[in-house]
Protein backbone atom coordinates (compact mmCIF):
# COMPACT_ATOMS: atom_id res chain seq x y z
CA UNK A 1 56.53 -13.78 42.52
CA UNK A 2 55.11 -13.26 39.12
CA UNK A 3 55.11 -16.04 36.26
CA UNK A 4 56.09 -15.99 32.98
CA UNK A 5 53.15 -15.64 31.03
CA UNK A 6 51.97 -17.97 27.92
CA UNK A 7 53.36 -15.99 25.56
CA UNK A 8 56.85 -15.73 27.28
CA UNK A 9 57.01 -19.55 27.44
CA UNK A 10 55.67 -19.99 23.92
CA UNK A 11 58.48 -17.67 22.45
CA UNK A 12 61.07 -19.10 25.05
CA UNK A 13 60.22 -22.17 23.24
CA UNK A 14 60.57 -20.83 19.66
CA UNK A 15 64.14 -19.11 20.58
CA UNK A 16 62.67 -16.07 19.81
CA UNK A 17 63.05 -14.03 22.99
CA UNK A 18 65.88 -11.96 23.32
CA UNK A 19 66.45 -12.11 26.93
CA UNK A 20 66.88 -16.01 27.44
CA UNK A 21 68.97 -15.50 30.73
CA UNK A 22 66.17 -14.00 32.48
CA UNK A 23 63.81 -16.63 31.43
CA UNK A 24 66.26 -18.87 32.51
CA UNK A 25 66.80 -17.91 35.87
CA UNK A 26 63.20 -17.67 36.30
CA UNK A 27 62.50 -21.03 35.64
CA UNK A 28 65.16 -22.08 37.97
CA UNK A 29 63.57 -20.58 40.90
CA UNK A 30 59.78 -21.12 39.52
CA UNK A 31 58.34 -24.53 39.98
CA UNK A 32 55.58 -23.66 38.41
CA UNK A 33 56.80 -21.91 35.18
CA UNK A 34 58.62 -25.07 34.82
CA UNK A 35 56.47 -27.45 34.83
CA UNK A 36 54.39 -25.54 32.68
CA UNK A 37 57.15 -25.18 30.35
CA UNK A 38 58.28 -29.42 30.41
CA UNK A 39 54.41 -29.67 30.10
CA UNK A 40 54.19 -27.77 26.27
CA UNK A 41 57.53 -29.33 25.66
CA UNK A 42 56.26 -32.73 25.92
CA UNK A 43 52.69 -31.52 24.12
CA UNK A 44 54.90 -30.03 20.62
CA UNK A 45 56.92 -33.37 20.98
CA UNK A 46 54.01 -35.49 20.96
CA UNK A 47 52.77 -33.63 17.91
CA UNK A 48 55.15 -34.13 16.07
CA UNK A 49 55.83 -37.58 16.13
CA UNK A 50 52.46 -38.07 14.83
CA UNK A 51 52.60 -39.34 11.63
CA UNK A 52 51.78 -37.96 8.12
CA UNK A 53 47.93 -39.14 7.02
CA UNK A 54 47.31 -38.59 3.56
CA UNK A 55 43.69 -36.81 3.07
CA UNK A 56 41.15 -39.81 1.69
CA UNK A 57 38.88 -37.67 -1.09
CA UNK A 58 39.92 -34.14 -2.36
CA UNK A 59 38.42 -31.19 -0.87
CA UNK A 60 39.20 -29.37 -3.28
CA UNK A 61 36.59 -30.47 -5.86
CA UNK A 62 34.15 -30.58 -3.44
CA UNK A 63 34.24 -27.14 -2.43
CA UNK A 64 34.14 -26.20 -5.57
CA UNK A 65 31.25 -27.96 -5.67
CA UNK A 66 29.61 -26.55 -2.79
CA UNK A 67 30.69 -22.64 -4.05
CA UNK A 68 29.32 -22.81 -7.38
CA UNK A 69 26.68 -20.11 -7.76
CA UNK A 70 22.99 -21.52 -8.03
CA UNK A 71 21.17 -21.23 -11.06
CA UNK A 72 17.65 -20.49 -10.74
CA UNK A 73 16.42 -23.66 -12.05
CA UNK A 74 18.75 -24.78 -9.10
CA UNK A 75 16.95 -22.64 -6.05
CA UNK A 76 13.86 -23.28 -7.96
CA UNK A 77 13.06 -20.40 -9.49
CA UNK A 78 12.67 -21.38 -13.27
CA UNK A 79 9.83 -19.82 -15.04
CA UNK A 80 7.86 -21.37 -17.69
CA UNK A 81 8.76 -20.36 -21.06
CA UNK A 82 4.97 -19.35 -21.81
CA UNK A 83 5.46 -16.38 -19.26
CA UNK A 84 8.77 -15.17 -20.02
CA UNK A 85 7.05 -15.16 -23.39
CA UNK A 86 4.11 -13.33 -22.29
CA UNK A 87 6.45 -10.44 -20.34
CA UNK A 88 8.60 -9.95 -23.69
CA UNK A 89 5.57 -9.44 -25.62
CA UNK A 90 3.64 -6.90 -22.77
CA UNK A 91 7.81 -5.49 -22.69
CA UNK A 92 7.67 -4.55 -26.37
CA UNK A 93 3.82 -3.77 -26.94
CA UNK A 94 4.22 -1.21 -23.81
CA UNK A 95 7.29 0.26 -25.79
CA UNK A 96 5.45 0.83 -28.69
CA UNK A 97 2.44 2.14 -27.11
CA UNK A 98 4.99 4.75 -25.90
CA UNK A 99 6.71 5.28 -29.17
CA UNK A 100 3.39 6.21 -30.71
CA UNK A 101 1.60 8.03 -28.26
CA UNK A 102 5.01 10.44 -27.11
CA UNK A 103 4.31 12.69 -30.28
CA UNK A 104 0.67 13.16 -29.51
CA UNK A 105 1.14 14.15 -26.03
CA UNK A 106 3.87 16.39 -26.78
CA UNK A 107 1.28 18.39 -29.43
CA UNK A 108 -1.31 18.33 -26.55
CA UNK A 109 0.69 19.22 -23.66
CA UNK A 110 1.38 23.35 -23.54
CA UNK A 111 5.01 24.20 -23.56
CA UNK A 112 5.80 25.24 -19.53
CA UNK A 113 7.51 29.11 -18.87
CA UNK A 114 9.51 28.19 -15.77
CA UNK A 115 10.43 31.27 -13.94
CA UNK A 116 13.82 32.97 -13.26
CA UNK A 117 15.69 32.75 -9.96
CA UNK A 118 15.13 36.24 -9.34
CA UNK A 119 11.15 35.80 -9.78
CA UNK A 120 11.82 32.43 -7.34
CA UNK A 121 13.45 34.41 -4.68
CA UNK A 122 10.81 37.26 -4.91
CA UNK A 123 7.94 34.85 -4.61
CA UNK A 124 9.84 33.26 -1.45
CA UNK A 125 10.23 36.08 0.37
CA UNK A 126 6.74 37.49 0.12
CA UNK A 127 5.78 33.87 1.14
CA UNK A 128 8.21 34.03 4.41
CA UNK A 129 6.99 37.42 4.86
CA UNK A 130 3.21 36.33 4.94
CA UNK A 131 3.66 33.50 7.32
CA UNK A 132 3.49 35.95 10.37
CA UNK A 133 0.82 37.65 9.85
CA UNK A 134 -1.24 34.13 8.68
CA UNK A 135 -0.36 32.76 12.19
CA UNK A 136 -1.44 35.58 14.01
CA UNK A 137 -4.62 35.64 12.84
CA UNK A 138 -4.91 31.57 13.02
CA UNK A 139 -7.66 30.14 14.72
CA UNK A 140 -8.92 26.83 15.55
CA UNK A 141 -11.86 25.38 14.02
CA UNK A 142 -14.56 24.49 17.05
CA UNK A 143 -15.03 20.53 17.25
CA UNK A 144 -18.48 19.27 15.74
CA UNK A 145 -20.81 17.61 18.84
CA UNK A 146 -21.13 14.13 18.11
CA UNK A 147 -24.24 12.88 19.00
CA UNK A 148 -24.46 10.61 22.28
CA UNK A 149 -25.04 6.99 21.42
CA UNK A 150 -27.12 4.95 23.97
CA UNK A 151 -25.70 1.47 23.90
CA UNK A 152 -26.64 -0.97 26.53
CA UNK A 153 -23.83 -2.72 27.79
CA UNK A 154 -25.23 -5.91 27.25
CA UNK A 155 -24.94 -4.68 23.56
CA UNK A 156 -21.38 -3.69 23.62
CA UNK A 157 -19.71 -7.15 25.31
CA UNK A 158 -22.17 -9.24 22.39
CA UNK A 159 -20.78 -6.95 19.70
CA UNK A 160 -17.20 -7.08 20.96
CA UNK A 161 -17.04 -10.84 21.44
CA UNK A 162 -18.40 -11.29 17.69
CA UNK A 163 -16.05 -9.56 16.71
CA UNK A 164 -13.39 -11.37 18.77
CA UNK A 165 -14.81 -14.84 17.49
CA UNK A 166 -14.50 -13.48 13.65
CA UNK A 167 -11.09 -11.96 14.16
CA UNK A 168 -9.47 -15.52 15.67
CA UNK A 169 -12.04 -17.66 12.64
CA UNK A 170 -10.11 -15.30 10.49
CA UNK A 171 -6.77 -15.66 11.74
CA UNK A 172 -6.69 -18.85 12.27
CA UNK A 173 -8.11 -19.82 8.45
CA UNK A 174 -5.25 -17.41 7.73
CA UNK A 175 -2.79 -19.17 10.07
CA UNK A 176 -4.09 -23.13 9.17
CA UNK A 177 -2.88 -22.89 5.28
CA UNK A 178 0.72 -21.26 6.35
CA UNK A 179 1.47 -24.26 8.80
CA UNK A 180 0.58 -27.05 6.13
């Protein structure tokens, strides 16, 4: 036998089904749909017979509160005035740099001839055309010989522990001032 499903009850509940009489005669025959059923009926009447409890501070004004948008002096960002000072003065002394040196650079600086499209496409295709024969004839350089080193082993493990011991002095200097 299948149950009604929560949803079926729910709206059973609400009047909102349109086939009552079915529900009906299932519950009927369905202990367990029933008792389900009596079960949320006694839950919604319990609810509301609680009573009414007026809300003790307003919420409203307090998120407000909370939703404002920080300031920077706020998240603590707030710079001093001295160095908003100093970056409006380097602001305008770099514009006026620029304002007097643009003329002199554009009487140094040789007008450019840009090329046509055609002359663009031209140069292309002689370059596409080149590319075969410049990897047929590619060849690749011989490696240099290295000279052979003759380390002792006993020089290689001192060498590489040094250099562990620095690395963890290092990080761990590095490491000490993060934690405090």
């Amino acid at each position: 036998m299948n149950h009604l499903t929560d949803e079926t009850v729910n709206e059973y509940l609400d009047n909102e089904l349109l086939d009552r009489a079915e529900v009906e005669q299932h519950l009927s025959q369905c202990a367990d749909c029933a008792a389900r059923l009596a079960t949320l009926q006694t839950l919604f009447t319990e609810i509301e017979s609680l009573p009414e409890l007026a809300i003790s501070r307003s919420l409203r004004e307090a998120s407000q509160r909370d939703a404002a948008p920080f300031t920077r002096r706020d998240a603590g960002f707030a710079f001093p005035r001295w160095l908003k000072l100093t970056a409006i003065l380097q602001a305008a002394v770099a514009i006026a740099s620029l304002m007097i040196a643009a003329p002199l650079i554009t009487e140094r600086v040789p007008t450019i001839q840009s090329p046509s499209l055609t002359d663009l496409l031209l140069q292309l295709q002689s370059q596409w055309a080149a590319w075969p024969d410049m990897f047929s004839t590619f060849q690749i350089p011989p490696l240099p010989q290295l000279p052979v080193l003759e380390i002792s082993s006993l020089v290689l493990t001192l060498t590489l522990a040094g250099v562990s011991v620095l690395w963890l002095v290092g990080n761990g200097l590095l490491l000490r001032n993060k934690i405090k």
